[in-house]
N, C-alpha and C. Protein backbone atom coordinates (compact mmCIF):
# COMPACT_ATOMS: atom_id res chain seq x y z
N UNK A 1 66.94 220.04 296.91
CA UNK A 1 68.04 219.78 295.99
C UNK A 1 68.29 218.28 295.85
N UNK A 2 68.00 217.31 296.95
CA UNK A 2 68.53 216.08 297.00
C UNK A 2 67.49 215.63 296.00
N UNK A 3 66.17 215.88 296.06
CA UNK A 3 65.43 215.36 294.87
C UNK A 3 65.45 215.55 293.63
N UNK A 4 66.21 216.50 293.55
CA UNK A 4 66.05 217.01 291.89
C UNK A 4 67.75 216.18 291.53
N UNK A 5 68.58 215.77 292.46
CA UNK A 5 69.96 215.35 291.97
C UNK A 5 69.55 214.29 291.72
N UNK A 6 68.48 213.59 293.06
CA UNK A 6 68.11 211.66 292.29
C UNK A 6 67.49 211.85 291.51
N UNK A 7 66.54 212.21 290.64
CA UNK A 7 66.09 212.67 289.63
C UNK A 7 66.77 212.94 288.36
N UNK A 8 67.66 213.77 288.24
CA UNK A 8 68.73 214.02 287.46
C UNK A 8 69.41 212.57 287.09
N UNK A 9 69.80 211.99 288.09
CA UNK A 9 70.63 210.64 288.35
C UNK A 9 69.59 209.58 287.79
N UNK A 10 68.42 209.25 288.00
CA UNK A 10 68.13 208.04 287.19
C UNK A 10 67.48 208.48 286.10
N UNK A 11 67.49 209.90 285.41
CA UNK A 11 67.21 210.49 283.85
C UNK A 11 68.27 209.46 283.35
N UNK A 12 69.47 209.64 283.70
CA UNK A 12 70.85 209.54 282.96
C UNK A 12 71.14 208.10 283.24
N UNK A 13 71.20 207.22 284.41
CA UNK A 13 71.11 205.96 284.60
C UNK A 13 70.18 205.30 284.10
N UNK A 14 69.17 205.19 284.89
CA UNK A 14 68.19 203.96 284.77
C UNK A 14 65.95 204.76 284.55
N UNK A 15 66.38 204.28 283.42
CA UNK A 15 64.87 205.14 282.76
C UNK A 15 63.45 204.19 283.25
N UNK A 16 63.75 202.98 283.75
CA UNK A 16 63.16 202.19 284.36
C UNK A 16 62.66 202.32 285.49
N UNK A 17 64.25 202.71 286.22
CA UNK A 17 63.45 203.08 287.96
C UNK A 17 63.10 204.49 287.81
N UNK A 18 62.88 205.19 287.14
CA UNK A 18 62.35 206.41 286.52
C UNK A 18 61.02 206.06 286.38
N UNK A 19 60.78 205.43 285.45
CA UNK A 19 59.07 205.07 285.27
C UNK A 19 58.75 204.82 286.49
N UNK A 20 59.20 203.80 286.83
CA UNK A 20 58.81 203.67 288.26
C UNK A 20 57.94 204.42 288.97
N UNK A 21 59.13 205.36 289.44
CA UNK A 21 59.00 205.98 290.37
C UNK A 21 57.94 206.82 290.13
N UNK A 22 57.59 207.39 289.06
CA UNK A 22 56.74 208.26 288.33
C UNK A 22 55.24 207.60 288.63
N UNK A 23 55.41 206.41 288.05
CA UNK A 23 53.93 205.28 288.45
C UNK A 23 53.50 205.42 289.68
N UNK A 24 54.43 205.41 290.66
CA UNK A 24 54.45 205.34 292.43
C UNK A 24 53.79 206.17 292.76
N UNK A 25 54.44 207.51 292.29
CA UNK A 25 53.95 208.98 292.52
C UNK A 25 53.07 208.95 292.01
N UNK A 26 52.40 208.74 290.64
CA UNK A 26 50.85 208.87 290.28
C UNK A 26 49.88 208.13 290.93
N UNK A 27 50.36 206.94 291.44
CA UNK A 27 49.16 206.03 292.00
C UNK A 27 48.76 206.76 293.56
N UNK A 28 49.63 207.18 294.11
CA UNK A 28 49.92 207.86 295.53
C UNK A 28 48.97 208.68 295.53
N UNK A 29 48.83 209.50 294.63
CA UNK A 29 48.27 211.22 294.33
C UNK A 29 47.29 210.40 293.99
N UNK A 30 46.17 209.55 293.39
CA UNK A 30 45.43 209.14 292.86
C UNK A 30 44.79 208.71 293.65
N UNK A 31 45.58 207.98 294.78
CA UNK A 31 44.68 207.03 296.05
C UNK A 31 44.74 208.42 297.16
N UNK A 32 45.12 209.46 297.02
CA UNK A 32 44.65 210.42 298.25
C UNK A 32 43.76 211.18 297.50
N UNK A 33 43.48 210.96 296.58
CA UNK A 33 42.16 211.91 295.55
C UNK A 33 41.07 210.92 296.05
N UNK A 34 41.01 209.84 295.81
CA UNK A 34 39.97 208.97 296.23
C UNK A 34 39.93 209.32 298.08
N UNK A 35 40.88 209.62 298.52
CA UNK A 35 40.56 209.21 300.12
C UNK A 35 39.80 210.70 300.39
N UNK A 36 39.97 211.50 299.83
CA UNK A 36 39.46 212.84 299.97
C UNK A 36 37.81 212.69 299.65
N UNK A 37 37.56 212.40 298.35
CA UNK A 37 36.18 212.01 298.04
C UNK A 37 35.58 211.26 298.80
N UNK A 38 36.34 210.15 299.78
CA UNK A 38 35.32 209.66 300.32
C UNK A 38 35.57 210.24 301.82
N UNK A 39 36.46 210.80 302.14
CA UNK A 39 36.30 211.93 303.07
C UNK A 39 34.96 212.67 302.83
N UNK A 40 34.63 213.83 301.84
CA UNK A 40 33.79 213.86 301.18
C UNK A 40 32.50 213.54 301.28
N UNK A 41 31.98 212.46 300.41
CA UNK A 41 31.01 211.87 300.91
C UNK A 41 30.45 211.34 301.81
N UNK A 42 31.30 210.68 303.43
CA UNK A 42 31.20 210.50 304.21
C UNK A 42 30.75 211.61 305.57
N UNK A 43 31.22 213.13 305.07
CA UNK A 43 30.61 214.25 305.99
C UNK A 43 29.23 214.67 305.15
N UNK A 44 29.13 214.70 303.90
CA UNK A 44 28.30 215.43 302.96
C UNK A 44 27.23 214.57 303.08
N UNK A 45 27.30 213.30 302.66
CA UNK A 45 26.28 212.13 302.44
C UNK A 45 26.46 211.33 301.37
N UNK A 46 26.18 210.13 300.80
CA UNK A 46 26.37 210.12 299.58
C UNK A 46 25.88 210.25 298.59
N UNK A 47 24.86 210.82 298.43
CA UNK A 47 24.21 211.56 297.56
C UNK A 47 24.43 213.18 297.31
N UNK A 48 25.54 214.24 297.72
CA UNK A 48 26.36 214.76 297.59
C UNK A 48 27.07 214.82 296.62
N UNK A 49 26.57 216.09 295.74
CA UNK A 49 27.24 216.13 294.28
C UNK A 49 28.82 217.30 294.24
N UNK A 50 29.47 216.51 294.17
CA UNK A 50 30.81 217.59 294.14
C UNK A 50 30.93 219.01 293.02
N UNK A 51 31.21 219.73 293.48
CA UNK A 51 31.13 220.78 293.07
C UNK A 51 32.00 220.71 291.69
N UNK A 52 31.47 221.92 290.87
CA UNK A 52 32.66 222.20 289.54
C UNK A 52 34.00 223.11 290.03
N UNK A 53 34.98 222.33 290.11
CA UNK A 53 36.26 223.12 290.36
C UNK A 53 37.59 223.25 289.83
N UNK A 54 37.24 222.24 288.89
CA UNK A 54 38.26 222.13 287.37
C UNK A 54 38.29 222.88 286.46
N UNK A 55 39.28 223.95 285.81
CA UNK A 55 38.47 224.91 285.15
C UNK A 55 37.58 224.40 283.76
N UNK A 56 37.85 223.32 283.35
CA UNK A 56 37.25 222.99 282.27
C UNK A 56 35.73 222.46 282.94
N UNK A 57 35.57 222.05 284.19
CA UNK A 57 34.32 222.23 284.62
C UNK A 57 33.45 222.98 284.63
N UNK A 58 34.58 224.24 285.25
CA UNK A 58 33.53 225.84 285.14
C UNK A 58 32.96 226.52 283.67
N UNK A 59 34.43 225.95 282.83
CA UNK A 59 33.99 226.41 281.68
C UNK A 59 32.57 225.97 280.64
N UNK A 60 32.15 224.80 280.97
CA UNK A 60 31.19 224.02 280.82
C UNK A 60 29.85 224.15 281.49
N UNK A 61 30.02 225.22 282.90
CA UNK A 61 28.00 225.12 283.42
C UNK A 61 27.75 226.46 282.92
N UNK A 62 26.77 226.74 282.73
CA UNK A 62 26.38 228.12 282.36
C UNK A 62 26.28 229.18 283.65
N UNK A 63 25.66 230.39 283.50
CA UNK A 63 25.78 231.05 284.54
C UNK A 63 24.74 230.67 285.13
N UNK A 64 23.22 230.45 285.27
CA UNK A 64 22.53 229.71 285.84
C UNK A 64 22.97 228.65 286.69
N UNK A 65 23.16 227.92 286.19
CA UNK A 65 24.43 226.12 287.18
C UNK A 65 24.95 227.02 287.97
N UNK A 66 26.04 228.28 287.72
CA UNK A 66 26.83 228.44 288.35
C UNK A 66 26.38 229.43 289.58
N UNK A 67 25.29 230.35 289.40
CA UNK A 67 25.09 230.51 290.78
C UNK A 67 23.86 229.96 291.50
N UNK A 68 23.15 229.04 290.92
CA UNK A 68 22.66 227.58 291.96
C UNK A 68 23.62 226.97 292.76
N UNK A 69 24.88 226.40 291.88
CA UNK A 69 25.98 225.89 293.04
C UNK A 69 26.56 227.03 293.97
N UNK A 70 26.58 228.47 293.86
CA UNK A 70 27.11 229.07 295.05
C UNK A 70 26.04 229.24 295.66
N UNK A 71 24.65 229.06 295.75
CA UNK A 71 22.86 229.35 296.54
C UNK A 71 23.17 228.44 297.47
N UNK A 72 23.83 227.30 296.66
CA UNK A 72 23.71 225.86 297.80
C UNK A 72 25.06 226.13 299.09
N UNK A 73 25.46 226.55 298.62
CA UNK A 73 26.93 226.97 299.49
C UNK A 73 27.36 228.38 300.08
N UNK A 74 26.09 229.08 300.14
CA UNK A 74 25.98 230.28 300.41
C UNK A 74 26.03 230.46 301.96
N UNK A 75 25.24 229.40 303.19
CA UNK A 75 25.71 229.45 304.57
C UNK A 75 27.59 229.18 304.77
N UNK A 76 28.15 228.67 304.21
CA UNK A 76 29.43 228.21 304.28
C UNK A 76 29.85 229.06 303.66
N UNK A 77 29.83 229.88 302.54
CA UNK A 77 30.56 230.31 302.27
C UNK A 77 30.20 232.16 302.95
N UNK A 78 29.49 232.76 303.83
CA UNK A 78 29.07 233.65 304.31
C UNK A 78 29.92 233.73 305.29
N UNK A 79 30.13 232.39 306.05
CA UNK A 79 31.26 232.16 307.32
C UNK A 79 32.14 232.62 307.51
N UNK A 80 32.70 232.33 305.85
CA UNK A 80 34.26 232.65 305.42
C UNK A 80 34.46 234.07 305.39
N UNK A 81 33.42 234.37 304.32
CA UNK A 81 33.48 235.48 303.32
C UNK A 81 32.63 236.86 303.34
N UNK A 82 33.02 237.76 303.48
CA UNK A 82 32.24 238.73 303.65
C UNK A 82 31.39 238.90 302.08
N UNK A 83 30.35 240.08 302.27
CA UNK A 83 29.45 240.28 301.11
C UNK A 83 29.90 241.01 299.82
């Protein structure tokens, strides 16, 4: 609740520290997307192609692409997942 009242509060005050804050929050989320990828590449290798997991990604490989990328991920994902 306390976030959605400061929120509320600089809609109506100050549209500035609004942007702001908005910028803050996007750059934040942006630099732990990068820290993940190179999380990422650093266990994988870097030649390690990230998977399609956006749906406009999926929507884009054909079904071929798409079960080559689960062939490659088929020990890991057996771990998890039953048949």
């Amino acid at each position: 609740m306390w976030v959605i009242e400061t929120l509320e509060e600089l809609e109506q005050e100050n549209t500035d520290e609004l942007s702001c804050l908005y910028a803050s929050v996007g750059h934040l989320l942006l630099e732990a997307g990068e820290g993940l990828v190179h999380l990422f590449t650093m266990q994988m290798g870097n030649d390690a192609e990230l998977p399609p997991v956006l749906p406009y990604k999926l929507a884009e490989i054909d079904m071929q692409g798409f079960v080559k990328s689960i062939q490659k991920k088929q020990t890991r994902l057996q771990q998890e997942f039953s048949e």
